[in-house]
Protein backbone atom coordinates (compact mmCIF):
# COMPACT_ATOMS: atom_id res chain seq x y z
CA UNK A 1 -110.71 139.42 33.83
CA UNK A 2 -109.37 136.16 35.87
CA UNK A 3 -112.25 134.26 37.11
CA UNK A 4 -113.13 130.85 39.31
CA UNK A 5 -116.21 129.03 39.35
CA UNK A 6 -118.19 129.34 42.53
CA UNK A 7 -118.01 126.21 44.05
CA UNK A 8 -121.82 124.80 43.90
CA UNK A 9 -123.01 122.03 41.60
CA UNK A 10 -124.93 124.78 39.68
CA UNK A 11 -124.14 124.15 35.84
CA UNK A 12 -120.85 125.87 34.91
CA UNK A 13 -122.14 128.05 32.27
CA UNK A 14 -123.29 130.67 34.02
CA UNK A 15 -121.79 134.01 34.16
CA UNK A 16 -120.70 136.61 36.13
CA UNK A 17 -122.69 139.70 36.33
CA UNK A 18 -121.72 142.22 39.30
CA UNK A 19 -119.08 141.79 42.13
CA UNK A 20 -121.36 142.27 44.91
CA UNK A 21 -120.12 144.66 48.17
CA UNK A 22 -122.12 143.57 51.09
CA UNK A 23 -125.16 146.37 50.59
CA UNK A 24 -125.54 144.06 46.91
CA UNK A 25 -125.61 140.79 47.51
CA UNK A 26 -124.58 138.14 45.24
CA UNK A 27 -126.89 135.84 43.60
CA UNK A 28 -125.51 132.23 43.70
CA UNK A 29 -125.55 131.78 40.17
CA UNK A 30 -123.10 134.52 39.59
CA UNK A 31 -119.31 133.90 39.27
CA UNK A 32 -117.00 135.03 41.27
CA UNK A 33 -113.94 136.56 40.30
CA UNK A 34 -110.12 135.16 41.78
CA UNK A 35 -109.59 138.39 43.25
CA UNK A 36 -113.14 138.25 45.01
CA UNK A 37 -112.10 135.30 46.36
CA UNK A 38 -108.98 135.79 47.65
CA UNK A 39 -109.72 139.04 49.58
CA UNK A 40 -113.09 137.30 51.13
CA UNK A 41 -110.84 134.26 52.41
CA UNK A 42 -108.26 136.66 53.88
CA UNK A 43 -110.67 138.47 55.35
CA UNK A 44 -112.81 135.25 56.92
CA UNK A 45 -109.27 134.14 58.38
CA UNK A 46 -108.69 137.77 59.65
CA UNK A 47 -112.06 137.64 61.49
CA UNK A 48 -111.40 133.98 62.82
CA UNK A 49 -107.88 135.87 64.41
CA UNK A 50 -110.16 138.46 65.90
CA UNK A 51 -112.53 136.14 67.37
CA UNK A 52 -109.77 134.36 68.99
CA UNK A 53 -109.32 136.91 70.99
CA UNK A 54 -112.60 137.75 72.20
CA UNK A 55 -113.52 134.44 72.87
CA UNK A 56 -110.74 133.98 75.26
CA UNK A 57 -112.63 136.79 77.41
CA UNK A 58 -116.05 135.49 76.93
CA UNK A 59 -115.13 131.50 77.55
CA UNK A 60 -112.99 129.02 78.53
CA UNK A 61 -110.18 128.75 81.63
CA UNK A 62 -110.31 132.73 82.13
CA UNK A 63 -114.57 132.51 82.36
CA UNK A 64 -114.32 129.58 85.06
CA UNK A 65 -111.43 131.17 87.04
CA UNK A 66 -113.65 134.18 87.04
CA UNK A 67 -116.20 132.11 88.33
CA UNK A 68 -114.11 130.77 91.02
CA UNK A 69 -112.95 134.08 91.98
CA UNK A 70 -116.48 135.24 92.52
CA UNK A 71 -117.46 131.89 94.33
CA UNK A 72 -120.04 130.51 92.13
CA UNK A 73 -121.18 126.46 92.78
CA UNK A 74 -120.70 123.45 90.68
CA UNK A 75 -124.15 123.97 89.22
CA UNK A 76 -123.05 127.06 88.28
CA UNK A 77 -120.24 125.54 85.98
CA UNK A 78 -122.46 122.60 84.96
CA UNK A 79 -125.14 125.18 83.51
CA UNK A 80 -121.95 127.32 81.50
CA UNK A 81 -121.07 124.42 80.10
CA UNK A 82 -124.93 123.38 79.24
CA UNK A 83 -125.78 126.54 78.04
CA UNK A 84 -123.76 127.44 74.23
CA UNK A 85 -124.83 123.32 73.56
CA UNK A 86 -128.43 123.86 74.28
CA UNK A 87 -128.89 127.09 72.59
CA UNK A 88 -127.88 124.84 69.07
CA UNK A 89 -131.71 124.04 69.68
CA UNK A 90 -132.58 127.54 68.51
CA UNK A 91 -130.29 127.01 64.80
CA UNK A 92 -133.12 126.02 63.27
CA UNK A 93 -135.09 128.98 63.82
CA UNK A 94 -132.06 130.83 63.20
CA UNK A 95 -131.80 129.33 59.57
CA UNK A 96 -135.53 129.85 58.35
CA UNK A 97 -135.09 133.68 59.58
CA UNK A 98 -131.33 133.45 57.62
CA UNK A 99 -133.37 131.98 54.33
CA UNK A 100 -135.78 135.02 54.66
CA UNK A 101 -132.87 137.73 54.85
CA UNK A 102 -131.28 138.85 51.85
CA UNK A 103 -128.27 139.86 52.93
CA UNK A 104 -125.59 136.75 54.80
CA UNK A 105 -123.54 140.04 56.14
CA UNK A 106 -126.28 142.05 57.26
CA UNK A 107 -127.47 139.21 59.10
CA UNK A 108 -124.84 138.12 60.84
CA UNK A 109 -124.02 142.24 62.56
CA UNK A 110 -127.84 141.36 63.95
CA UNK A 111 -127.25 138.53 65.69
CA UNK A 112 -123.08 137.88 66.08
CA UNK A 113 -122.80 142.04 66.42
CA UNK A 114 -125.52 142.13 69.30
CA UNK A 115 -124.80 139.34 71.18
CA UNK A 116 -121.02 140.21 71.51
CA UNK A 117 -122.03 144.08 72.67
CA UNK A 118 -123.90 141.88 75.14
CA UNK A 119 -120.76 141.35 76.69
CA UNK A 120 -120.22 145.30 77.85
CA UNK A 121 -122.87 144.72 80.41
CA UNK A 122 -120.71 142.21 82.25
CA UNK A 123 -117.74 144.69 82.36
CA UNK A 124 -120.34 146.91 83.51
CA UNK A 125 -121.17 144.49 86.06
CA UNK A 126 -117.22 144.21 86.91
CA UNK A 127 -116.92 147.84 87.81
CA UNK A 128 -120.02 148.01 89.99
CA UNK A 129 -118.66 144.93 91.94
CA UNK A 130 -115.07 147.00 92.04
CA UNK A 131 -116.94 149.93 93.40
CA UNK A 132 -118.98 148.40 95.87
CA UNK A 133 -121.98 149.17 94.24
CA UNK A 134 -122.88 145.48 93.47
CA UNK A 135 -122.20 142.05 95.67
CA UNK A 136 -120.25 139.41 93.51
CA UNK A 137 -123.73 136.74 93.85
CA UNK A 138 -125.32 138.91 91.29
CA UNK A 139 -122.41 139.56 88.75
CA UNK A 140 -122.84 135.30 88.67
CA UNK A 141 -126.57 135.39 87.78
CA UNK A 142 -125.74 138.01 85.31
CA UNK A 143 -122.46 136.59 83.82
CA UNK A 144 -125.36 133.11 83.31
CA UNK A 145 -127.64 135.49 81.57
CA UNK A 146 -125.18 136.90 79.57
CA UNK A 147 -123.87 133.90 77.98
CA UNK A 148 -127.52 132.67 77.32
CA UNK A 149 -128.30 135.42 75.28
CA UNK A 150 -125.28 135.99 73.81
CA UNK A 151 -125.02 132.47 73.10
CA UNK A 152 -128.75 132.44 71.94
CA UNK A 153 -127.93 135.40 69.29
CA UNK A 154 -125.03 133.49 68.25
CA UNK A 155 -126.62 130.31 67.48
CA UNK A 156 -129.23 132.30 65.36
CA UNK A 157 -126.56 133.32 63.02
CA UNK A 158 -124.12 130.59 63.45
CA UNK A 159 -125.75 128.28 60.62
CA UNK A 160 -126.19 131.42 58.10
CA UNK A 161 -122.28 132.24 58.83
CA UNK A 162 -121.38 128.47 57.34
CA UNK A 163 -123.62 128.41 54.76
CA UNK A 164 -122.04 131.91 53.52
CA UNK A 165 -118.60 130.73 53.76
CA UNK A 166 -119.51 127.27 52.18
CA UNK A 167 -120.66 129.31 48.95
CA UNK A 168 -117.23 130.92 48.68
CA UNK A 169 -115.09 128.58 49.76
CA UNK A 170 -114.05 126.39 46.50
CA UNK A 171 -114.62 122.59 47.29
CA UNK A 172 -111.50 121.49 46.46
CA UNK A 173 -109.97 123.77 48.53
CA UNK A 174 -112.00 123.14 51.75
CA UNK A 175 -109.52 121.43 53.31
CA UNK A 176 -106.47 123.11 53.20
CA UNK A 177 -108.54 126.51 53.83
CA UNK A 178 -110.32 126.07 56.54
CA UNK A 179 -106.88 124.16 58.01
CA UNK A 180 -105.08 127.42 57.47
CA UNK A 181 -107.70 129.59 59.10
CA UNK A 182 -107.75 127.77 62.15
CA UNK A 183 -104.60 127.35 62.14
CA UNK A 184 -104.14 130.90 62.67
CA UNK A 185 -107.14 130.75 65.27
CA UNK A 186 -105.27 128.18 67.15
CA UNK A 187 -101.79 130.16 67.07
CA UNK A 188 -103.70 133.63 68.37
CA UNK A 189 -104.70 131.49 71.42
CA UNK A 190 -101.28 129.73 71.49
CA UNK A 191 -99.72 133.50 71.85
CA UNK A 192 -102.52 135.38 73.92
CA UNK A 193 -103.87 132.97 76.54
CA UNK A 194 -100.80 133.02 78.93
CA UNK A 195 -100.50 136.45 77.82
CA UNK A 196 -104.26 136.86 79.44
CA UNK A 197 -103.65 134.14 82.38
CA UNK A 198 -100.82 136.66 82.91
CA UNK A 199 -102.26 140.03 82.97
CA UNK A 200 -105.36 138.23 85.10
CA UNK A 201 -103.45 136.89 87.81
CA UNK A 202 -100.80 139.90 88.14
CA UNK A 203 -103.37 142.67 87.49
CA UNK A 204 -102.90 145.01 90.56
CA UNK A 205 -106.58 145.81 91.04
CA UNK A 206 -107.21 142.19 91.70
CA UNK A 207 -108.14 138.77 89.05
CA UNK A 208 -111.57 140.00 89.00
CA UNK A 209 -110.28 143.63 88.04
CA UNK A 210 -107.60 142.23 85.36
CA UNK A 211 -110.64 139.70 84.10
CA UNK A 212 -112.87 142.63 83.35
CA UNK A 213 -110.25 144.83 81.35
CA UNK A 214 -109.25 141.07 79.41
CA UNK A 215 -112.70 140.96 78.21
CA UNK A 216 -113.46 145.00 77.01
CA UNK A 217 -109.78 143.97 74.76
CA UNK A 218 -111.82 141.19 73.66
CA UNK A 219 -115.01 142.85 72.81
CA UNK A 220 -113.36 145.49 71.18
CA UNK A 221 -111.61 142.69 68.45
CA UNK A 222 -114.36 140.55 68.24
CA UNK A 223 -116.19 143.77 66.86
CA UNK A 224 -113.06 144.96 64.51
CA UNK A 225 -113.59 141.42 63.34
CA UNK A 226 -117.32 141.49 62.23
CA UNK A 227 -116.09 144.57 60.26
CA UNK A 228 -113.93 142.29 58.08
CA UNK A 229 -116.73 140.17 57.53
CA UNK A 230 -117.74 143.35 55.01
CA UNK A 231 -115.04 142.35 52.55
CA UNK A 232 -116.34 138.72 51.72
CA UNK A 233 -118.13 138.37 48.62
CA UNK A 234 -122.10 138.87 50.26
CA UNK A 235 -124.92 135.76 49.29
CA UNK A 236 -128.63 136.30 48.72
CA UNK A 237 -130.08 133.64 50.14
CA UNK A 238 -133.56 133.89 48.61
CA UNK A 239 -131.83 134.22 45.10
CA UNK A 240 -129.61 130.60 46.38
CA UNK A 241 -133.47 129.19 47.10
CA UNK A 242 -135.12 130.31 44.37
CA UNK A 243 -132.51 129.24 42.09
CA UNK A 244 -131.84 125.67 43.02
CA UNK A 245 -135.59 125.02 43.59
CA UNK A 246 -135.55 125.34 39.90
CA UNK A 247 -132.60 123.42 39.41
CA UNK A 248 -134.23 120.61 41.58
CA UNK A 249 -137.58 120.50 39.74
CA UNK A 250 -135.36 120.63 36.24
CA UNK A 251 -132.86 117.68 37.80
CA UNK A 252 -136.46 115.09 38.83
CA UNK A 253 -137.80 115.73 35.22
CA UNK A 254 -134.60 114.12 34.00
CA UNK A 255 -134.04 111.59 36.49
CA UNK A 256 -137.16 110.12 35.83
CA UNK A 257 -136.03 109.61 31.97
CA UNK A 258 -132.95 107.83 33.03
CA UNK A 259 -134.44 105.81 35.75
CA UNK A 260 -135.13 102.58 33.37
CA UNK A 261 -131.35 102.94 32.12
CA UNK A 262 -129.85 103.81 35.77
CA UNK A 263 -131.93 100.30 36.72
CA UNK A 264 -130.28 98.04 34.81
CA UNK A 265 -126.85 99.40 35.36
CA UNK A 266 -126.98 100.74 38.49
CA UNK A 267 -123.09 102.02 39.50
CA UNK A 268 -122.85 102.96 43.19
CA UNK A 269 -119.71 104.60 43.04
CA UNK A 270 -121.47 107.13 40.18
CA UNK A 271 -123.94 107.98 42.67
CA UNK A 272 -121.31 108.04 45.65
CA UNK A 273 -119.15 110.80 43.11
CA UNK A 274 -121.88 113.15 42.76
CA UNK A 275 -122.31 116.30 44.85
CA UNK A 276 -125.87 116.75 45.97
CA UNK A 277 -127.91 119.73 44.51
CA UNK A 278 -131.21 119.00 46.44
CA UNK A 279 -131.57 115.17 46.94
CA UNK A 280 -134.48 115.56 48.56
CA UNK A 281 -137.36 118.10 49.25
CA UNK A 282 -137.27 117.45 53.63
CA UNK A 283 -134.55 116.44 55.77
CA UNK A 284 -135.62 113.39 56.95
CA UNK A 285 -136.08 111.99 53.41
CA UNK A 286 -132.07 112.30 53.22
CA UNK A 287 -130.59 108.74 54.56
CA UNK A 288 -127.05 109.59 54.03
CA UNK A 289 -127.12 113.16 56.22
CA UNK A 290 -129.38 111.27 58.78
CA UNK A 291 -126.65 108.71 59.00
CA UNK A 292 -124.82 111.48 60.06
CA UNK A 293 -126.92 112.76 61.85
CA UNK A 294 -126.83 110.19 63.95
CA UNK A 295 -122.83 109.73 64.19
CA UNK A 296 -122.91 113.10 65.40
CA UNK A 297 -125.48 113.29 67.79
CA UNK A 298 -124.22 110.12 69.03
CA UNK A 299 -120.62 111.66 69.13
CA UNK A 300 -121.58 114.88 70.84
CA UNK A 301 -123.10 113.05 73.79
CA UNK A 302 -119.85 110.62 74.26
CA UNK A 303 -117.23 113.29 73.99
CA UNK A 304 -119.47 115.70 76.23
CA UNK A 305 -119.46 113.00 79.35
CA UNK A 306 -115.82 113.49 79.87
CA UNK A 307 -115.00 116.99 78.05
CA UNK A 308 -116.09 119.53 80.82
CA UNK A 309 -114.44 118.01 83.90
CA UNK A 310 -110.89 117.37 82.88
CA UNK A 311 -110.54 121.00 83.76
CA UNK A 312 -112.46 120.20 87.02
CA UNK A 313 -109.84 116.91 87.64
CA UNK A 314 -106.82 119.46 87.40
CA UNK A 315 -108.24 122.58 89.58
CA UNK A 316 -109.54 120.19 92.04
CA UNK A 317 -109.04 116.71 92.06
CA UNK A 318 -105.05 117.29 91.30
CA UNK A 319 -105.05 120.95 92.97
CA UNK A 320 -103.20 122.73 90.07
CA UNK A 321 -102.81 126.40 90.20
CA UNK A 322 -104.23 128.19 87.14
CA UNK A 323 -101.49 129.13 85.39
CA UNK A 324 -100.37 125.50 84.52
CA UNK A 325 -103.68 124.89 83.21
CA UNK A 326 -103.39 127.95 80.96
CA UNK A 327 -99.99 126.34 80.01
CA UNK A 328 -101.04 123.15 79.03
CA UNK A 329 -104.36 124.86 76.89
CA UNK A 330 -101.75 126.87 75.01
CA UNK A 331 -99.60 123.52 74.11
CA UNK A 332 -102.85 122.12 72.96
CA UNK A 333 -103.43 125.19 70.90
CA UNK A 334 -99.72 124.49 69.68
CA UNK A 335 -99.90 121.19 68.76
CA UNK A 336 -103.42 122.22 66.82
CA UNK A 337 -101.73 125.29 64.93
CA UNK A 338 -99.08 122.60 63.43
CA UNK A 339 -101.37 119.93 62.86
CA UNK A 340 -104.26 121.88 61.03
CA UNK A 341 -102.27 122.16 58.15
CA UNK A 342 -101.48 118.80 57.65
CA UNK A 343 -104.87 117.12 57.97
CA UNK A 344 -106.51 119.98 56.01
CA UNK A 345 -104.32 118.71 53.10
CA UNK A 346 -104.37 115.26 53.93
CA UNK A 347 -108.32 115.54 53.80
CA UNK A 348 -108.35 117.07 50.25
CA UNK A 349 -106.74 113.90 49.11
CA UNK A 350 -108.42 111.28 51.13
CA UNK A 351 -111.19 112.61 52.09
CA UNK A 352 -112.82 113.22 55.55
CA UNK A 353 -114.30 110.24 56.60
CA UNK A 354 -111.25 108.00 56.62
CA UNK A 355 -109.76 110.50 59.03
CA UNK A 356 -113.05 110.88 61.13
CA UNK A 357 -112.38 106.68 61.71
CA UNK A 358 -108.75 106.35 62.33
CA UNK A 359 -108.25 109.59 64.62
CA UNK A 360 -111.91 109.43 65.96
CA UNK A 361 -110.80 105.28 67.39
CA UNK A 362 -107.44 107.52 69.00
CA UNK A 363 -109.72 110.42 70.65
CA UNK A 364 -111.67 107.42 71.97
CA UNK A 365 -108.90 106.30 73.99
CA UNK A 366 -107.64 109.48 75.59
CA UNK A 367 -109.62 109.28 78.44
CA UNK A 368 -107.97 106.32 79.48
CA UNK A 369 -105.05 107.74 79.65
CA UNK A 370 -105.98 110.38 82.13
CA UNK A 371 -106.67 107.26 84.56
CA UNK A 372 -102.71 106.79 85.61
CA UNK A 373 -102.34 110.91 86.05
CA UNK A 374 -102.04 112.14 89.43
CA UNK A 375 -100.10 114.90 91.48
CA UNK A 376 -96.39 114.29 91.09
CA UNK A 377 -93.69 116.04 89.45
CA UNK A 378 -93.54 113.28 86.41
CA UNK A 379 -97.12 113.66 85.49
CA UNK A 380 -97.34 117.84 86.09
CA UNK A 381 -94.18 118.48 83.54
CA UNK A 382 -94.21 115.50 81.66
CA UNK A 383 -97.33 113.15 81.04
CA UNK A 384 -99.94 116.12 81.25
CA UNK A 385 -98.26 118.30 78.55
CA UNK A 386 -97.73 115.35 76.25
CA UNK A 387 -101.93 114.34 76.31
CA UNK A 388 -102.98 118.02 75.74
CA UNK A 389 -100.36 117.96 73.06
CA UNK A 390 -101.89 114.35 71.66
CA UNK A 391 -105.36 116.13 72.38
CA UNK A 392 -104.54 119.63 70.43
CA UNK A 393 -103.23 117.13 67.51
CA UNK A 394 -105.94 114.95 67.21
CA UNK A 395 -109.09 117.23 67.62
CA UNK A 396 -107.54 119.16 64.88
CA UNK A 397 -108.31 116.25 62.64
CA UNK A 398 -112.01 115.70 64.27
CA UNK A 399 -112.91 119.75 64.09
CA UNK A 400 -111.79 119.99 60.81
CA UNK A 401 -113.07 117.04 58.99
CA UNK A 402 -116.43 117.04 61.25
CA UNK A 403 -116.98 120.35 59.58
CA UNK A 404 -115.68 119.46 55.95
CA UNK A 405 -118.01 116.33 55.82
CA UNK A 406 -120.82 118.47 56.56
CA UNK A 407 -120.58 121.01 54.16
CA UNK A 408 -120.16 118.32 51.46
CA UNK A 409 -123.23 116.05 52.65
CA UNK A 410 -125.76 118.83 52.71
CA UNK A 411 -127.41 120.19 49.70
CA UNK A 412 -127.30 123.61 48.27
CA UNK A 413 -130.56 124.57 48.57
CA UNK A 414 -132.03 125.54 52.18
CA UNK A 415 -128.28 124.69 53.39
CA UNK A 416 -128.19 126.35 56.13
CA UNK A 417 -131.05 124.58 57.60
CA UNK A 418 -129.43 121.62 57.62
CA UNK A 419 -126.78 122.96 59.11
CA UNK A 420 -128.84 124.40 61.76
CA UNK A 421 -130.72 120.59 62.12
CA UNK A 422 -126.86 119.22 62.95
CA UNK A 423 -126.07 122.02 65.16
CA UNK A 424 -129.51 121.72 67.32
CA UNK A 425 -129.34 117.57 67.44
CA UNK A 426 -125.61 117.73 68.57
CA UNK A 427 -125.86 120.76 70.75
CA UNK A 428 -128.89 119.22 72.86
CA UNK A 429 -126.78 115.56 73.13
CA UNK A 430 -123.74 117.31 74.08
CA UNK A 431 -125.90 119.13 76.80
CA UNK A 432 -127.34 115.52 77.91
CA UNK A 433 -124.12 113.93 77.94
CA UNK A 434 -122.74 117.20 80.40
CA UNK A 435 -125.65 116.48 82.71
CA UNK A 436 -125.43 112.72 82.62
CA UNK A 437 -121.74 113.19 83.35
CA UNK A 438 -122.79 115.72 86.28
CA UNK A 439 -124.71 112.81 87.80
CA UNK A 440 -123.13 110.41 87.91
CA UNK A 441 -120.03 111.90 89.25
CA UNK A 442 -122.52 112.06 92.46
CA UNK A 443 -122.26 108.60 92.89
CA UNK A 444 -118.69 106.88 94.67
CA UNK A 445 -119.73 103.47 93.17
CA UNK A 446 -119.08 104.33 89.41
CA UNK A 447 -115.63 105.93 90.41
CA UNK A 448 -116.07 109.52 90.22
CA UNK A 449 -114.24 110.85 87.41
CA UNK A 450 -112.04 108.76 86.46
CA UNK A 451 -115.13 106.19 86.42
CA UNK A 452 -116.51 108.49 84.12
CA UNK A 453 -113.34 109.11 81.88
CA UNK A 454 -113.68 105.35 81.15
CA UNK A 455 -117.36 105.14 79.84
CA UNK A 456 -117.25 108.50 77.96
CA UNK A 457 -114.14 106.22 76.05
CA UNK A 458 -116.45 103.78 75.78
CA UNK A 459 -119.00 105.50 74.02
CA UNK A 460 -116.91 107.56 72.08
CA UNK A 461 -116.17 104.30 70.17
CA UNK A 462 -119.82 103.13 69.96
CA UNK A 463 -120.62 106.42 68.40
CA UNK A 464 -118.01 105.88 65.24
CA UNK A 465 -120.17 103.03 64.05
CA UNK A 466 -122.76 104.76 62.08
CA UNK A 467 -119.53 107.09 60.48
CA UNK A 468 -119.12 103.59 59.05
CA UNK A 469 -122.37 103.86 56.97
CA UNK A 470 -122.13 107.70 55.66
CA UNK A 471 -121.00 108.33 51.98
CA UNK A 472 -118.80 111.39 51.33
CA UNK A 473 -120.05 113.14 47.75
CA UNK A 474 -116.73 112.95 45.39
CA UNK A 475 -114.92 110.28 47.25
């Protein structure tokens, strides 16, 4: 039979001892056949399709229009947009229950599968308010609630979820994988969100009507797409443990051997070439992932000052109806779909951080350029579709790479949790830069938003300094 090393820094002798379905999971020492690999990729890009779809129900423009429709207050939006960041706080939690599990796929229908059921409650909700049982004030509170827990569930699972996929996806195809799959995330949205703006606005029972049958379609995917999570190759993650705390122990015994050698010819780039297996036994011994760390805490906050209210600027500032909003997210998903190929690639050669630099000094600037847009013809048809096209391009580059630099820095064992330790640093920065952005858009003398368009630029920049510093195993 054809097979393909699992992509770990586990010795390559091992071999290959069951194809594991998800009720058997796979021990990480175990080899994975081609075949295995192939149909757990297709199906990973499958469900990122699928949950396309139901996240356009359960976020972005067609949430806040529902909002507005139900007349909910600024602090209303500011909270929906604190919320999914804060909940990262909870990752870590969610990773030392994920270590404890041995099953990745069972895991993730606990917390991904119940907090997207969640959802039914709201469409619930929907038809109460279309009955006249319910008065739209509480359908807000309980649209809030909703996304907490839902979002809570989801950030229990979310660093399990990459540490599964990091075991199957094959290093050197990291790039170009995960460029395709969101590549086909980004063209679902490119297809369905006018298609949902559409069937929202025209929907003869009313928005809020048409909002509530949008999201039961989405539920009902983002379920069908859990299901395909069944056909990747399952990990045990207290065999993955286990295993590389062995490896580790084995690894010091022989370091310590070569140490006098290593001394007097140390080689940087040998060290810099090396995938980590367990560097060391805590987080905070690790300088190279707390360099990160800090680049993406750092980054989180800067980008999160700005991010929420360009929305905001267009639906109020410039008075746009929604439907040219939805227009302009769909060229951004366009001009994502075309470009996640070609930095997925590009990264395989070159390597993440170089790309993380160079785009990261570009996304820096956008804001500025949203300083000259205002209400004319020019800007609506010309100058706003070309920076959501620039934008779509270039966070293509930052998602992707942000993501591909992580999965190489951390070590095998206990992966997830450091996963979980990004996710919870950057989630509660991005909520802090949200609410510093929130307040000082109360004061005239910093220049409302377009003030604060300039100093999230600004800070971007400041943030790509310790990127500077990080070292990216193999390059």
């Amino acid at each position: 039979m054809d097979f393909v090393q699992v992509e770990t820094t586990a010795p390559r002798t091992l071999e290959v001892f069951q194809i594991a379905s998800p009720s058997t999971a796979l021990s990480p020492t175990s080899r994975i056949p081609k075949d295995a690999i192939r149909t757990s990729l297709k199906a990973s890009t499958t469900d990122s399709v699928l949950a396309a779809v139901y996240s356009l129900g359960t976020g972005g423009i067609l949430l806040s229009n529902f909002l507005v429709e139900l007349g909910a207050s600024p602090v209303v939006f500011g909270m929906l947009c604190s919320i999914p960041m804060l909940v990262n706080l909870i990752q870590p939690l969610g990773a030392y229950l994920s270590e404890r599990s041995t099953s990745r796929f069972q895991y993730s229908l606990r917390t991904h599968g119940i907090g997207r059921l969640l959802w039914l409650v709201l469409v619930i909700g929907i038809v109460g308010v279309n009955l006249g049982v319910i008065n739209t004030h509480p359908l807000v509170i309980l649209t809030l609630l909703i996304v907490l827990f839902s979002s809570l569930l989801g950030g229990l699972g979310a660093a399990s979820w990459l540490s599964w996929v990091a075991m199957i996806v094959p290093r050197q195809l990291r790039g170009r994988y995960f460029g395709i799959r969101n590549s086909a995330a980004s063209l679902t949205n490119l297809i369905c969100v006018p298609i949902a703006g559409l069937v929202v606005s025209h929907w003869y029972g009313g928005s809020i009507q048409g909002y509530g049958v949008v999201l039961l379609i989405g539920i009902v995917f983002g379920i069908v797409g859990l299901g395909c999570q069944y056909f990747q190759v399952d990990m045990n993650p207290r065999s993955q443990n286990t295993y590389y705390g062995k490896l580790t122990q084995t690894n010091e015994i022989q370091q310590e051997a070569r140490e006098q050698e290593a001394l007097s010819k140390e080689d940087c780039s040998d060290e810099d070439s090396t995938p980590p297996v367990a560097p060391a036994s805590s987080i905070w011994k690790n300088s190279n992932f707390l360099r990160f760390l800090l680049y993406f805490s750092f980054w989180a906050l800067a980008v999160n000052l700005s991010s929420p209210f360009f929305n905001l600027y267009m639906l109020d500032t410039l008075d746009l109806d929604v439907s040219y909003v939805t227009i302009y997210n769909s060229l951004q998903a366009g001009a994502t779909l075309l470009m996640l190929i070609l930095w997925g690639k590009l990264a395989d050669k070159i390597g993440n951080r170089p790309i993380l630099i160079c785009i990261g000094i570009l996304v820096a600037g956008t804001p500025l350029l949203w300083l000259g847009i205002g209400a004319n013809h020019l800007d609506i048809w010309l100058w706003l579709p070309l920076l959501h096209i620039l934008t779509g391009g270039t966070w293509a580059a930052i998602d992707l790479c942000n993501n591909n630099i992580q999965l190489a820095i951390a070590p095998i064992k206990n992966q997830s949790i450091y996963f979980a330790t990004a996710a919870a640093v950057a989630g509660a920065s991005g909520a802090l830069g949200t609410t510093i952005g929130s307040f000082i858009l109360q004061f005239a003398q910093f220049g409302g938003l377009l003030g604060l368009f300039a100093l999230s630029s600004l800070f971007r920049l400041t943030a790509l300094i310790p990127l500077l510093f990080v070292k990216e195993p193999g390059r």
